[in-house]
Protein backbone atom coordinates (compact mmCIF):
# COMPACT_ATOMS: atom_id res chain seq x y z
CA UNK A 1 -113.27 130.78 -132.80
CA UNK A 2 -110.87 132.72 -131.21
CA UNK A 3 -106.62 132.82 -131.16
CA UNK A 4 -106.69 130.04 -133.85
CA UNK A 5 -108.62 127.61 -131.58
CA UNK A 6 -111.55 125.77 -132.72
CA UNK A 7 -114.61 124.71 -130.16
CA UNK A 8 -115.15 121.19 -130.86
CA UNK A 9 -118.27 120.17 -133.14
CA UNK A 10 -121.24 119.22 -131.31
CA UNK A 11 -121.99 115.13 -132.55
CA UNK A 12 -125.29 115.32 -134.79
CA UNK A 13 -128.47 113.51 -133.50
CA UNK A 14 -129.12 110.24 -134.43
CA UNK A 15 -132.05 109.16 -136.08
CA UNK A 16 -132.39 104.77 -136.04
CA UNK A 17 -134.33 103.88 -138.73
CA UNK A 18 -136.92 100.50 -137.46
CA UNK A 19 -134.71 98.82 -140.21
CA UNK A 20 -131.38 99.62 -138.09
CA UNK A 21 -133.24 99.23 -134.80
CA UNK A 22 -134.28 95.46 -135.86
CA UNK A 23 -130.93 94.92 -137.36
CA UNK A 24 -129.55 95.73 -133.79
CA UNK A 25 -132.09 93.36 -132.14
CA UNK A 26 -131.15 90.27 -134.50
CA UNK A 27 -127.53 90.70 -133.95
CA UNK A 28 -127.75 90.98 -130.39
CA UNK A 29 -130.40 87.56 -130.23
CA UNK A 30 -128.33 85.62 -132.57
CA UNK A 31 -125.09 86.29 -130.43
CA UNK A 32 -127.09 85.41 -127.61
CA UNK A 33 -127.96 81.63 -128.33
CA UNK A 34 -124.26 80.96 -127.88
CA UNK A 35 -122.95 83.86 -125.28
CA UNK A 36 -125.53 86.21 -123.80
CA UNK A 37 -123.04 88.22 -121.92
CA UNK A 38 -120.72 88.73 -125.28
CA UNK A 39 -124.26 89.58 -126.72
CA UNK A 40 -125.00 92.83 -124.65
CA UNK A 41 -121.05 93.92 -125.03
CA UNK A 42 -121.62 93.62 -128.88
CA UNK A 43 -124.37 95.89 -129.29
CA UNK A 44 -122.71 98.33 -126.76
CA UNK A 45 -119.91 98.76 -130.03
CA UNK A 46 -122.34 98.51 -132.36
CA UNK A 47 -124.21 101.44 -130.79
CA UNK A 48 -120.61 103.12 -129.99
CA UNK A 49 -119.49 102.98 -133.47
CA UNK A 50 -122.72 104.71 -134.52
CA UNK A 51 -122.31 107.23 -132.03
CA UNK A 52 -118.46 108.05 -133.15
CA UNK A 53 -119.93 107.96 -136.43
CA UNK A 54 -122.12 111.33 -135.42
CA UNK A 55 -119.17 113.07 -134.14
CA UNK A 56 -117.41 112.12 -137.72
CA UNK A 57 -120.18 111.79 -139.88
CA UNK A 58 -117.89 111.98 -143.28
CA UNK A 59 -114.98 110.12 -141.46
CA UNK A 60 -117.32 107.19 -142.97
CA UNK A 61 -116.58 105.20 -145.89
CA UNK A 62 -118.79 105.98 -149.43
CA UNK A 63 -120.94 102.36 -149.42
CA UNK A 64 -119.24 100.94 -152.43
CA UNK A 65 -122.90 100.05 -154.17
CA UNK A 66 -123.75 104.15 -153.63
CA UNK A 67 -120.43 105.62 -154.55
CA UNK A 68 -122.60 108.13 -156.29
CA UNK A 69 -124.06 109.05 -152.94
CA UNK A 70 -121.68 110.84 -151.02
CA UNK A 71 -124.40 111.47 -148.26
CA UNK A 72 -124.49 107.42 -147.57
CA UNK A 73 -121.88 106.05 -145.60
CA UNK A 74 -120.70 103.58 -143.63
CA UNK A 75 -118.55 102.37 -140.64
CA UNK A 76 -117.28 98.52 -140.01
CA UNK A 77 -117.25 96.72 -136.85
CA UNK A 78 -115.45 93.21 -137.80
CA UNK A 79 -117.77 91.56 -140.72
CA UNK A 80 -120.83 94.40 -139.72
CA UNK A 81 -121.51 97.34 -141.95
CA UNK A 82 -123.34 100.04 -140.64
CA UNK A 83 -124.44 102.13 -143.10
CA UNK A 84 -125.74 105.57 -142.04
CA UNK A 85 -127.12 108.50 -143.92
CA UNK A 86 -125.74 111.96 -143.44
CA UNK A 87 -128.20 115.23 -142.71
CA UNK A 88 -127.38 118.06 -142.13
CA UNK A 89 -128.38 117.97 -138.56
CA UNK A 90 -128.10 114.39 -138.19
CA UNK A 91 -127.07 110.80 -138.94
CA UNK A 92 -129.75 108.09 -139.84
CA UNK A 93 -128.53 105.02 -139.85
CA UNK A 94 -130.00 103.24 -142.30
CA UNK A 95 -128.74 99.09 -141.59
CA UNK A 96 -126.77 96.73 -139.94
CA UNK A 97 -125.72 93.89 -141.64
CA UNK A 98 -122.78 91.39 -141.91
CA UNK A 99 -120.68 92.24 -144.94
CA UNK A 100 -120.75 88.58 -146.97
CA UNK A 101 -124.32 89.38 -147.02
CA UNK A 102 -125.85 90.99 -150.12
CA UNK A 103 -127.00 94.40 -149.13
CA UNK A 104 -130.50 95.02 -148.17
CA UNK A 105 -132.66 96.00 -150.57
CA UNK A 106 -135.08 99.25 -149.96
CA UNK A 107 -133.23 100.47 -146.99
CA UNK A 108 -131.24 103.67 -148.87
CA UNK A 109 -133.74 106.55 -149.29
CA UNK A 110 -133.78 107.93 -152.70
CA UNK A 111 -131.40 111.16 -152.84
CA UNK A 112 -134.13 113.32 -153.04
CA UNK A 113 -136.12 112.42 -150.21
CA UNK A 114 -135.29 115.03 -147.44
CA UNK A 115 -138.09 113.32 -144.83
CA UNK A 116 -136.38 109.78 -144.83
């Protein structure tokens, strides 16, 4: 850092759990029975938000049943939560689900588990 400048943060890696990678895969088939081209555009932002989501990682939302958690977050895409833990040299993200669903049971690592 130099003259008051800052060099912009590099985005952390992401890590897709198989939850989150199945998650994507359902959305993108269930889309597809009624518009296969919307299908592919949808999981493009999907996969953008998660990405914006590593350059930002805090810039998420606390996940309102973890608001003890500060480390799991969340972005929304319409009625989709992604939910996405934060590492320090990386975002897992953890689910991808639409919101009037109840959340997913199993998918939030305990706070103490640094493997994932």
């Amino acid at each position: 850092m130099t003259g008051g400048t800052r060099e912009p943060r590099r985005p952390l890696a992401i890590h897709w759990s198989d939850q989150a990678k199945d998650d994507l895969a359902a959305i993108g088939d269930y889309i597809a029975a009624d518009k296969p081209s919307a299908a592919m555009r949808w999981v493009e932002r999907l996969v953008a938000d998660v990405e914006r989501a590593a350059e930002m990682p805090v810039a998420g939302r606390v996940v309102p049943e973890y608001a003890d958690r500060q480390d799991i977050r969340e972005v929304l895409r319409r009625t989709y939560r992604i939910v996405y833990r934060v590492r320090a040299e990386a975002i897992e993200v953890l689910t991808i689900f639409e919101g009037h669903r109840l959340f997913p049971k199993g998918v939030v690592p305990d706070a103490l588990d640094d493997e994932g």
